[in-house]
Protein backbone atom coordinates (compact mmCIF):
# COMPACT_ATOMS: atom_id res chain seq x y z
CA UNK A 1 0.00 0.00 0.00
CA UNK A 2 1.35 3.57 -0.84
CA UNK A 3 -0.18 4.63 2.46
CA UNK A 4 0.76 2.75 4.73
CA UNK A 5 -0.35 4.50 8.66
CA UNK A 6 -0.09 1.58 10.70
CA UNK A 7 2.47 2.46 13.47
CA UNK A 8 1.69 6.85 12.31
CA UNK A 9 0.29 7.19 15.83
CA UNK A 10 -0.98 10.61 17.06
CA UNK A 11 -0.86 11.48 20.74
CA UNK A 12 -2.12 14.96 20.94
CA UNK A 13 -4.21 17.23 19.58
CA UNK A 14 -2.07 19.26 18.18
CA UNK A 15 -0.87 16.44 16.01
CA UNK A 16 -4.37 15.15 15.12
CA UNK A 17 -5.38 18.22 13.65
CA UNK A 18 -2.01 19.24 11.58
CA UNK A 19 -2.09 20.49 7.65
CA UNK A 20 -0.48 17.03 6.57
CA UNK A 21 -1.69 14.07 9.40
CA UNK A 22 -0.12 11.19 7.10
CA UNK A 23 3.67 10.90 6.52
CA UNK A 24 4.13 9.96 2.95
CA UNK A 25 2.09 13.74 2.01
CA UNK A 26 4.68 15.40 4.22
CA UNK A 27 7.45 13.76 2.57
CA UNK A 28 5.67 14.63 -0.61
CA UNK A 29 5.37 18.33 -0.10
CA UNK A 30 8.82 18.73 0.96
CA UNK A 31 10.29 16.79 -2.10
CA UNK A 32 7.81 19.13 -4.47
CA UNK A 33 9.27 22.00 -2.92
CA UNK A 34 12.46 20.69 -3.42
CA UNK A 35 11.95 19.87 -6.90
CA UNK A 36 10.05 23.55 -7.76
CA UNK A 37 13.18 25.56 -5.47
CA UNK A 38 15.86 23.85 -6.58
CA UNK A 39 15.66 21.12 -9.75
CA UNK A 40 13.01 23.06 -11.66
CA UNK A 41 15.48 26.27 -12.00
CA UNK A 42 18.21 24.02 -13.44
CA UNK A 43 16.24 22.63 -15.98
CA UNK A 44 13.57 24.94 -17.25
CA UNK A 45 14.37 27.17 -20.30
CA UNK A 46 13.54 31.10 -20.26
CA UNK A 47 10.43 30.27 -22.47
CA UNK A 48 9.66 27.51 -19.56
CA UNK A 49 9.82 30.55 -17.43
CA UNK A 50 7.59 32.71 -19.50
CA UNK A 51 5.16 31.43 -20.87
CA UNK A 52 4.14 28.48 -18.62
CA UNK A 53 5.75 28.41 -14.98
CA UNK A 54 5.57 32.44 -14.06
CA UNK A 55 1.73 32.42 -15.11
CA UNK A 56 0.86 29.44 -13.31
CA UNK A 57 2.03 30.41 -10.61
CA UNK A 58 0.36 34.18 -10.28
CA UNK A 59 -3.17 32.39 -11.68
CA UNK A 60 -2.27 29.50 -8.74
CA UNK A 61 -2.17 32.81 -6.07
CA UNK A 62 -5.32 34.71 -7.49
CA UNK A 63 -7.22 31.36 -7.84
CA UNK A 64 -6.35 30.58 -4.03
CA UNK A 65 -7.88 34.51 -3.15
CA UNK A 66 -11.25 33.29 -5.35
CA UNK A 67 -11.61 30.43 -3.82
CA UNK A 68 -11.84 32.01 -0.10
CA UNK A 69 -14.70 34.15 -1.63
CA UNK A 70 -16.48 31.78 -3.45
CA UNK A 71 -15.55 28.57 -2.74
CA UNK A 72 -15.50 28.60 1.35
CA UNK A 73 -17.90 31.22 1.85
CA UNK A 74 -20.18 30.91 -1.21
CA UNK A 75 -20.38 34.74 -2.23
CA UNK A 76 -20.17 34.50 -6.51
CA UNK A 77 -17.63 36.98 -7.95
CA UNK A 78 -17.47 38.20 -11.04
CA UNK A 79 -15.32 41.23 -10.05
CA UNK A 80 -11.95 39.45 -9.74
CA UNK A 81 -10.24 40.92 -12.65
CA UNK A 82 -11.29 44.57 -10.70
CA UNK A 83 -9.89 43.59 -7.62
CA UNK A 84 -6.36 42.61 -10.17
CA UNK A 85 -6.62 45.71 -11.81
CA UNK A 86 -6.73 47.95 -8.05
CA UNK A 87 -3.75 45.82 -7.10
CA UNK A 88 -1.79 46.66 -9.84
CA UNK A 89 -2.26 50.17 -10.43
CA UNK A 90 -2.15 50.58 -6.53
CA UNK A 91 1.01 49.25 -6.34
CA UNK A 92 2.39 50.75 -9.31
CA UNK A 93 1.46 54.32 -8.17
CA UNK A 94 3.04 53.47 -4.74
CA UNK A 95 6.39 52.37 -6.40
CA UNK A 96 6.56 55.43 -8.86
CA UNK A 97 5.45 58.24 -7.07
CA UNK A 98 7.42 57.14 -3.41
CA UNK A 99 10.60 57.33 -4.12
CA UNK A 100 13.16 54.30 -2.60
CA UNK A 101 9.77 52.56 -2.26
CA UNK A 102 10.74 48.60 -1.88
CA UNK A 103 9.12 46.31 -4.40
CA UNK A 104 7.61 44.22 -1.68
CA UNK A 105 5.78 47.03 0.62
CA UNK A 106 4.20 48.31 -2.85
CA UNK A 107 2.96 44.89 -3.80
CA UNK A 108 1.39 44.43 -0.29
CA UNK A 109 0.06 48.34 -0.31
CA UNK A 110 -1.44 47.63 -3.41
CA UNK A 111 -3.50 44.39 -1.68
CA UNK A 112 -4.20 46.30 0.80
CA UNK A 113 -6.09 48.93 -1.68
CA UNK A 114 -7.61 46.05 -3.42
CA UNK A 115 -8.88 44.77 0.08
CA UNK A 116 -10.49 48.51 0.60
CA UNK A 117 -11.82 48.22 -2.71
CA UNK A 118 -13.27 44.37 -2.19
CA UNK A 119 -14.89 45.28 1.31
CA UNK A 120 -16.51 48.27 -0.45
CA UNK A 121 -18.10 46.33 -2.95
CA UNK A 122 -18.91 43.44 -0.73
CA UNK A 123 -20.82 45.78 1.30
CA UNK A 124 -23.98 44.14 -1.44
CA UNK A 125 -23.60 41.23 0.01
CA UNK A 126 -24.89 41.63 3.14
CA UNK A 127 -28.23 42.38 1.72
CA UNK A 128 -28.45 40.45 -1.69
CA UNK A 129 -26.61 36.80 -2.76
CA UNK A 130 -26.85 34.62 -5.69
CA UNK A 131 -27.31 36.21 -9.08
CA UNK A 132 -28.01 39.70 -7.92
CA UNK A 133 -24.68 39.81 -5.62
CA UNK A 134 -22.86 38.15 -8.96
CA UNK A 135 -23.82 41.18 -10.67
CA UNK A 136 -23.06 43.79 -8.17
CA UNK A 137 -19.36 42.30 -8.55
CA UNK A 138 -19.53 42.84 -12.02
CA UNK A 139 -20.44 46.48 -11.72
CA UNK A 140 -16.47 46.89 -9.93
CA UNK A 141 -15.13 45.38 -12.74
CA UNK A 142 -16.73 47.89 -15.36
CA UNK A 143 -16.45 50.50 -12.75
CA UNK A 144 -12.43 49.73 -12.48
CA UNK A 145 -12.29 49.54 -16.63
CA UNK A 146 -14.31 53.02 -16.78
CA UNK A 147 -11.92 54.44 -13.42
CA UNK A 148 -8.22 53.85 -14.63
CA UNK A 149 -9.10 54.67 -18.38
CA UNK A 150 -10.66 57.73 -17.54
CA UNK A 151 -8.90 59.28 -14.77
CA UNK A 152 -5.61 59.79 -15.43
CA UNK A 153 -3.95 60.27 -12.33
CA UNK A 154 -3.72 56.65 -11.59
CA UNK A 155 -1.56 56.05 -15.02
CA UNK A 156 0.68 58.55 -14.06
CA UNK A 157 -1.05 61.17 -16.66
CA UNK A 158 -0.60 58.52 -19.16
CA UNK A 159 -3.47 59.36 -22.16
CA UNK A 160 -3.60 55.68 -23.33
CA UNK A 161 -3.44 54.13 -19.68
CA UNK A 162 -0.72 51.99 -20.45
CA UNK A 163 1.72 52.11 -17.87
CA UNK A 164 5.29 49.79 -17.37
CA UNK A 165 7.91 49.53 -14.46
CA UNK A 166 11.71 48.32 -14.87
CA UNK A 167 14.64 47.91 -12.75
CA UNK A 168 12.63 45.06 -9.98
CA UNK A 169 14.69 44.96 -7.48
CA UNK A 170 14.09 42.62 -3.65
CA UNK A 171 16.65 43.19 -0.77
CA UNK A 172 19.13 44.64 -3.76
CA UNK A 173 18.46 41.26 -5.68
CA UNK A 174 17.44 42.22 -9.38
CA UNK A 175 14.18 40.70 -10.64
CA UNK A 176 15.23 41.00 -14.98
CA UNK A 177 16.22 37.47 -15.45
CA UNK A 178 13.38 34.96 -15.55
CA UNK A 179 14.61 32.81 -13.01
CA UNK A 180 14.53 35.50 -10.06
CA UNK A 181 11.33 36.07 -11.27
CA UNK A 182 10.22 32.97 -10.92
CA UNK A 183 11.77 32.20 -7.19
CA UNK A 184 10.30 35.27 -6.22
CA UNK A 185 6.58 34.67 -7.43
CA UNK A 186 7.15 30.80 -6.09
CA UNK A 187 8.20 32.14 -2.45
CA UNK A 188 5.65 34.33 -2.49
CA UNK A 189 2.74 31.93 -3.18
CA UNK A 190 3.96 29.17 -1.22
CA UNK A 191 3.90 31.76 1.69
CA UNK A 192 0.68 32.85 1.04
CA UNK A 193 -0.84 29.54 0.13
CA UNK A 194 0.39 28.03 3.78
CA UNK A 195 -1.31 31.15 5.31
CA UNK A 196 -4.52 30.59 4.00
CA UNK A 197 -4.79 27.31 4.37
CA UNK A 198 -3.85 27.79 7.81
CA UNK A 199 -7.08 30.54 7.83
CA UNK A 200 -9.52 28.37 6.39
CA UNK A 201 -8.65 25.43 9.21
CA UNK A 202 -9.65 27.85 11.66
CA UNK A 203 -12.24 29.70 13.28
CA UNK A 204 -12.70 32.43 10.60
CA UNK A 205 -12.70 29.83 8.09
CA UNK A 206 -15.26 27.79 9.81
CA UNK A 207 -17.40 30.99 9.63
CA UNK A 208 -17.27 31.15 6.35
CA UNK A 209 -18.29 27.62 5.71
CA UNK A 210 -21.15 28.11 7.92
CA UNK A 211 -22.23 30.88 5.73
CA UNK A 212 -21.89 28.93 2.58
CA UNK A 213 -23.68 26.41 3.37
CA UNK A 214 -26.90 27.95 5.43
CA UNK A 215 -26.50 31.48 6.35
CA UNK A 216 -28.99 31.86 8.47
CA UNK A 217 -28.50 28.54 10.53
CA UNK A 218 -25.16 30.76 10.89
CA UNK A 219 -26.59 33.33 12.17
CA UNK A 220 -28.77 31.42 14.21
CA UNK A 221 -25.99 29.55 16.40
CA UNK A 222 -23.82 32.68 16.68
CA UNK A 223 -21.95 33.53 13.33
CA UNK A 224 -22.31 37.08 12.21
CA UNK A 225 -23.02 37.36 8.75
CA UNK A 226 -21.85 40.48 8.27
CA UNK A 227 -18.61 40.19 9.32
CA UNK A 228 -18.02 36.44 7.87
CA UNK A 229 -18.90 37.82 4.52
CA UNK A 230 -16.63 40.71 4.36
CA UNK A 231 -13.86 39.40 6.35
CA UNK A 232 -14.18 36.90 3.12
CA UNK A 233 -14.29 39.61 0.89
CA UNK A 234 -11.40 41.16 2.97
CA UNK A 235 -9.09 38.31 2.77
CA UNK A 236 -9.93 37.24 -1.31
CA UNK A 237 -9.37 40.84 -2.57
CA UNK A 238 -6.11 41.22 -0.51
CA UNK A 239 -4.90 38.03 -2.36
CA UNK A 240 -6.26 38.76 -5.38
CA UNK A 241 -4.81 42.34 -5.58
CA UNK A 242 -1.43 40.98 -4.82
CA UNK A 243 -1.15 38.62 -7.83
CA UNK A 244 -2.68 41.18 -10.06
CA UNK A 245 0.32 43.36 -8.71
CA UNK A 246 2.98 40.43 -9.51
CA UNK A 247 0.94 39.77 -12.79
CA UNK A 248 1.50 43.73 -14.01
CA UNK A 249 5.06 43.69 -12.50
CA UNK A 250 6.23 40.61 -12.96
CA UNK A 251 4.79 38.99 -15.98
CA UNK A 252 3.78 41.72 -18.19
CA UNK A 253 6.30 44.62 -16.97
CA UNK A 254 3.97 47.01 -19.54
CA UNK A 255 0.15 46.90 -18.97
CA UNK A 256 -3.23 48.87 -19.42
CA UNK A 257 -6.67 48.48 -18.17
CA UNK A 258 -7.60 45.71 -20.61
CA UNK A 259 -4.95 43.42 -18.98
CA UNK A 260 -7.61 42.99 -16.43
CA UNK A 261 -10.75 42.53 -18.51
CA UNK A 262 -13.63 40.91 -17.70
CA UNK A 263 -12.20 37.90 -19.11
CA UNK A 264 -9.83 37.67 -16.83
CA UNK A 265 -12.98 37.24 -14.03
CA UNK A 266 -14.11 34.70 -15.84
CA UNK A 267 -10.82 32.91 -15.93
CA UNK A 268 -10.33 33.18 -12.50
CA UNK A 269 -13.86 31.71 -11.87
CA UNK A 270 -13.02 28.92 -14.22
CA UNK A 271 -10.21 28.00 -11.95
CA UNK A 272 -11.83 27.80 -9.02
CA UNK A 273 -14.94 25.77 -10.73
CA UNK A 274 -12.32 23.22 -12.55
CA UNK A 275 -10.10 23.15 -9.48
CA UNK A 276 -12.42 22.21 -6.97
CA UNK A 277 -14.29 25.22 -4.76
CA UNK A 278 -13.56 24.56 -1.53
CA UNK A 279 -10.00 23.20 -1.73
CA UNK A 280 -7.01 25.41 -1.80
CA UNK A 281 -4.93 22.34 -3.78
CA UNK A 282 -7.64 22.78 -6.29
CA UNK A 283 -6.66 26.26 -6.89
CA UNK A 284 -2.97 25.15 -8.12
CA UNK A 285 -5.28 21.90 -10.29
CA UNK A 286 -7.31 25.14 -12.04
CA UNK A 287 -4.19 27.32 -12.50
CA UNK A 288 -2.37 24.49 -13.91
CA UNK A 289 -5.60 23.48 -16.24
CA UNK A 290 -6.21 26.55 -17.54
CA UNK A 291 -2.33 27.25 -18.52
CA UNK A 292 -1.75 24.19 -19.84
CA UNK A 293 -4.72 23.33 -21.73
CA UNK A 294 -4.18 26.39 -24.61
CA UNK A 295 -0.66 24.88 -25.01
CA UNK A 296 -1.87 21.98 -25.42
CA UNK A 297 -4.24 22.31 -27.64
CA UNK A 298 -2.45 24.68 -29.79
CA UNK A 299 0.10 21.62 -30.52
CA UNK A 300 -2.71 18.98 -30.56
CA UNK A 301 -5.64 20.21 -33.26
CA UNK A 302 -3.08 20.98 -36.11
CA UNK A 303 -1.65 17.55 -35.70
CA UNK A 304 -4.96 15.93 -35.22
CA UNK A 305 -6.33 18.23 -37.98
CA UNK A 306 -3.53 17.28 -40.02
CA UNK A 307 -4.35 13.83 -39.86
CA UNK A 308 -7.84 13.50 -40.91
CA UNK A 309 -6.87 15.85 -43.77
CA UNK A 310 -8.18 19.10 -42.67
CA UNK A 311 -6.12 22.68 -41.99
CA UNK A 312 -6.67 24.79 -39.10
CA UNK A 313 -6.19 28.00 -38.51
CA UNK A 314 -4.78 30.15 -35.37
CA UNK A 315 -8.13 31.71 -35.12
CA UNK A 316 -9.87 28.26 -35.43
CA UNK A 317 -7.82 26.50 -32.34
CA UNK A 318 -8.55 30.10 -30.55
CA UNK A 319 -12.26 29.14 -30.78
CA UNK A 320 -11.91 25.64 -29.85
CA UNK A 321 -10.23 26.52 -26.65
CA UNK A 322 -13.34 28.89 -25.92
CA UNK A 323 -16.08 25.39 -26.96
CA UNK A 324 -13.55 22.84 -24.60
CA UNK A 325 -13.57 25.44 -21.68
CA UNK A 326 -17.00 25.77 -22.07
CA UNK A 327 -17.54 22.00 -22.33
CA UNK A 328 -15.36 20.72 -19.47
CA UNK A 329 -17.15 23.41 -17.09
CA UNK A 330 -20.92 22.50 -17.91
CA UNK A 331 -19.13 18.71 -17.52
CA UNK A 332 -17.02 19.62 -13.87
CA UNK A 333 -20.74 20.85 -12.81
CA UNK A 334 -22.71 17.97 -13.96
CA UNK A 335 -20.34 15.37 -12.93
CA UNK A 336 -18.12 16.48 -10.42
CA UNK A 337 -19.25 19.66 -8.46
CA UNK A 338 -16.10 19.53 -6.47
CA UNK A 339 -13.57 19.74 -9.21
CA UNK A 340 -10.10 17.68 -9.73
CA UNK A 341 -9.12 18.27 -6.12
CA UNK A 342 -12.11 15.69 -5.72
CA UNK A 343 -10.81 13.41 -7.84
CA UNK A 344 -7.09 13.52 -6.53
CA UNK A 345 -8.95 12.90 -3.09
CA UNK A 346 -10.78 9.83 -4.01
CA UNK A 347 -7.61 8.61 -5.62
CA UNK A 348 -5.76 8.91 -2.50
CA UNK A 349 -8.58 7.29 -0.30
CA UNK A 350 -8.46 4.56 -2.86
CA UNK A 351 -4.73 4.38 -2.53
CA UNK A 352 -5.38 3.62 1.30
CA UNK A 353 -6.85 0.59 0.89
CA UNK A 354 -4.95 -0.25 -2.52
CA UNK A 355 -4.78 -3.69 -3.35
CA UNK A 356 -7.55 -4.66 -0.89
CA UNK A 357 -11.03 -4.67 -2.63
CA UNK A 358 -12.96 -3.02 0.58
């Protein structure tokens, strides 16, 4: 059996209740972070860097601040891509216009302004839920579209609101090459990630779970709604805010308010509905799915369309991205509310009793 727990005995509390009760996951999680810190930089290529391991790993940290919101507490968000876009620009105004400003106080000043801006907007939600509190999210995403277009202050007086940074420095470290990029959004999320999970084990987690799942049985033993929901909305927008910092700083380097469309909301959501809701592994499963699968596809359908003697077009595998997103979410809903962090778990309860039949 690959978990084998005879003789894994627990004598307190303490150790009952731990991130990681079974050995073989601790020993798993250290040798990931061994291979992500220290084999993955020796073998990936710049483009490695790039175009697959930098984004992943931003979309893994947003997706985590989503699924607080709507996968623990059950408030629906369309408004993610806002909360990005307040991050960014936040933090970019605190980096230009403060001078010796550090990189890493204006990436967590600029989550704290996307928290402000969350709580304000989640104020909705202690009135409406469902579809009405999914659109009063939306409205802060066209609001934020409409706000740094329009006022020009937050671009720095730029006319076109494109805006870029250079010279990323950390404790006198640079940040050019793709490699210190990459160590510094990894040591970032793994920081963050082992915070929150640490939050949603506890009591304010358990408040939001509450809420999700009857809020006014919540109320009724205790829980106050109010400050469950935007404690929720505190914590998401905060998280959000700081990859949509890392995403304009970090990945792009030159961005403007379309960087954080709408589309980017939806993405996010995506995640979170692939990934599991509920599950902060699931976040990194949705992050992983949705950066993967365009590559993917955008080496498979040529091939595939290749062989059964038909030519497709960059425009064509664009749209067929769009149909299997659409697809494997309407299938993730029907089949398997709970995502692939559901499906890892049953594999691993399965592995438990592997090769007994019961």
């Amino acid at each position: 059996m690959f978990y084998r727990e005879n003789g894994q005995f627990k004598t307190s509390y303490r150790a009952d209740q731990q991130i990681l009760p079974i050995a073989q996951d601790r020993v798993a999680l250290f040798v990931l972070l061994a291979i992500a810190f220290l084999a993955v930089p020796l073998m990936a290529s710049d483009y490695t860097f790039r175009a697959i391991l930098i984004p992943f790993l931003i979309f893994s940290l947003a997706a985590i601040g989503v699924n607080i919101l709507v996968g623990y507490c059950g408030q629906i968000s369309l408004g993610s891509g806002a909360f990005m876009a307040v991050g960014a620009y936040a933090a970019y105004n605190f980096f230009v216009r403060v001078e010796g400003m550090p990189l890493l106080v204006a990436l967590i000043l600029g989550g704290v302004c996307a928290m402000l801006f969350g709580i304000l907007f989640g104020l909705p939600s202690l009135r409406v839920k469902g579809l009405y509190l999914a659109v009063a999210t939306l409205a802060a995403q066209f609001f934020s579209d409409w706000m740094f277009l329009r006022i020009q202050w937050f671009t720095n007086n730029s006319s076109s609101g494109s805006v870029s940074v250079s010279n990323l420095q950390v404790f006198g470290l640079s940040l050019e090459s793709p490699l210190a990029k990459y160590l510094f959004c990894l040591s970032l999320l793994a920081i963050i990630a082992l915070l929150a999970k640490n939050l949603v084990r506890g009591a304010v987690g358990r408040e939001w779970m509450a809420i999700r799942d009857m809020d006014v049985a919540a109320a009724v033993i205790g829980i106050r709604p109010m400050y469950a929901k935007l404690t929720a909305f505190a914590v998401s927008s905060f998280i959000v805010g700081i990859a949509g910092a890392l995403w304009a700083f970090i990945y792009l380097g030159a961005w403007e308010p379309a960087a954080f469309s709408v589309d980017q909301s939806f993405k996010l959501l995506f995640m979170v509905i692939i990934g599991g809701m509920g599950s902060i592994m699931g976040s990194f499963f949705g992050a992983a799915f949705i950066v993967l699968l365009p590559i993917f596809l955008s080496q498979f359908l040529p091939v595939l369309a290749s062989v059964v003697g038909i030519e497709i077009s960059t425009a064509g595998v664009s749209h067929a991205e769009l149909m299997v997103f659409g697809g494997l979410i309407v299938w993730f809903l029907i089949v398997e509310p709970h995502g692939l962090a559901k499906l890892w778990a049953i594999s691993k309860q399965k592995l438990r009793l592997w090769p007994f039949p019961h």
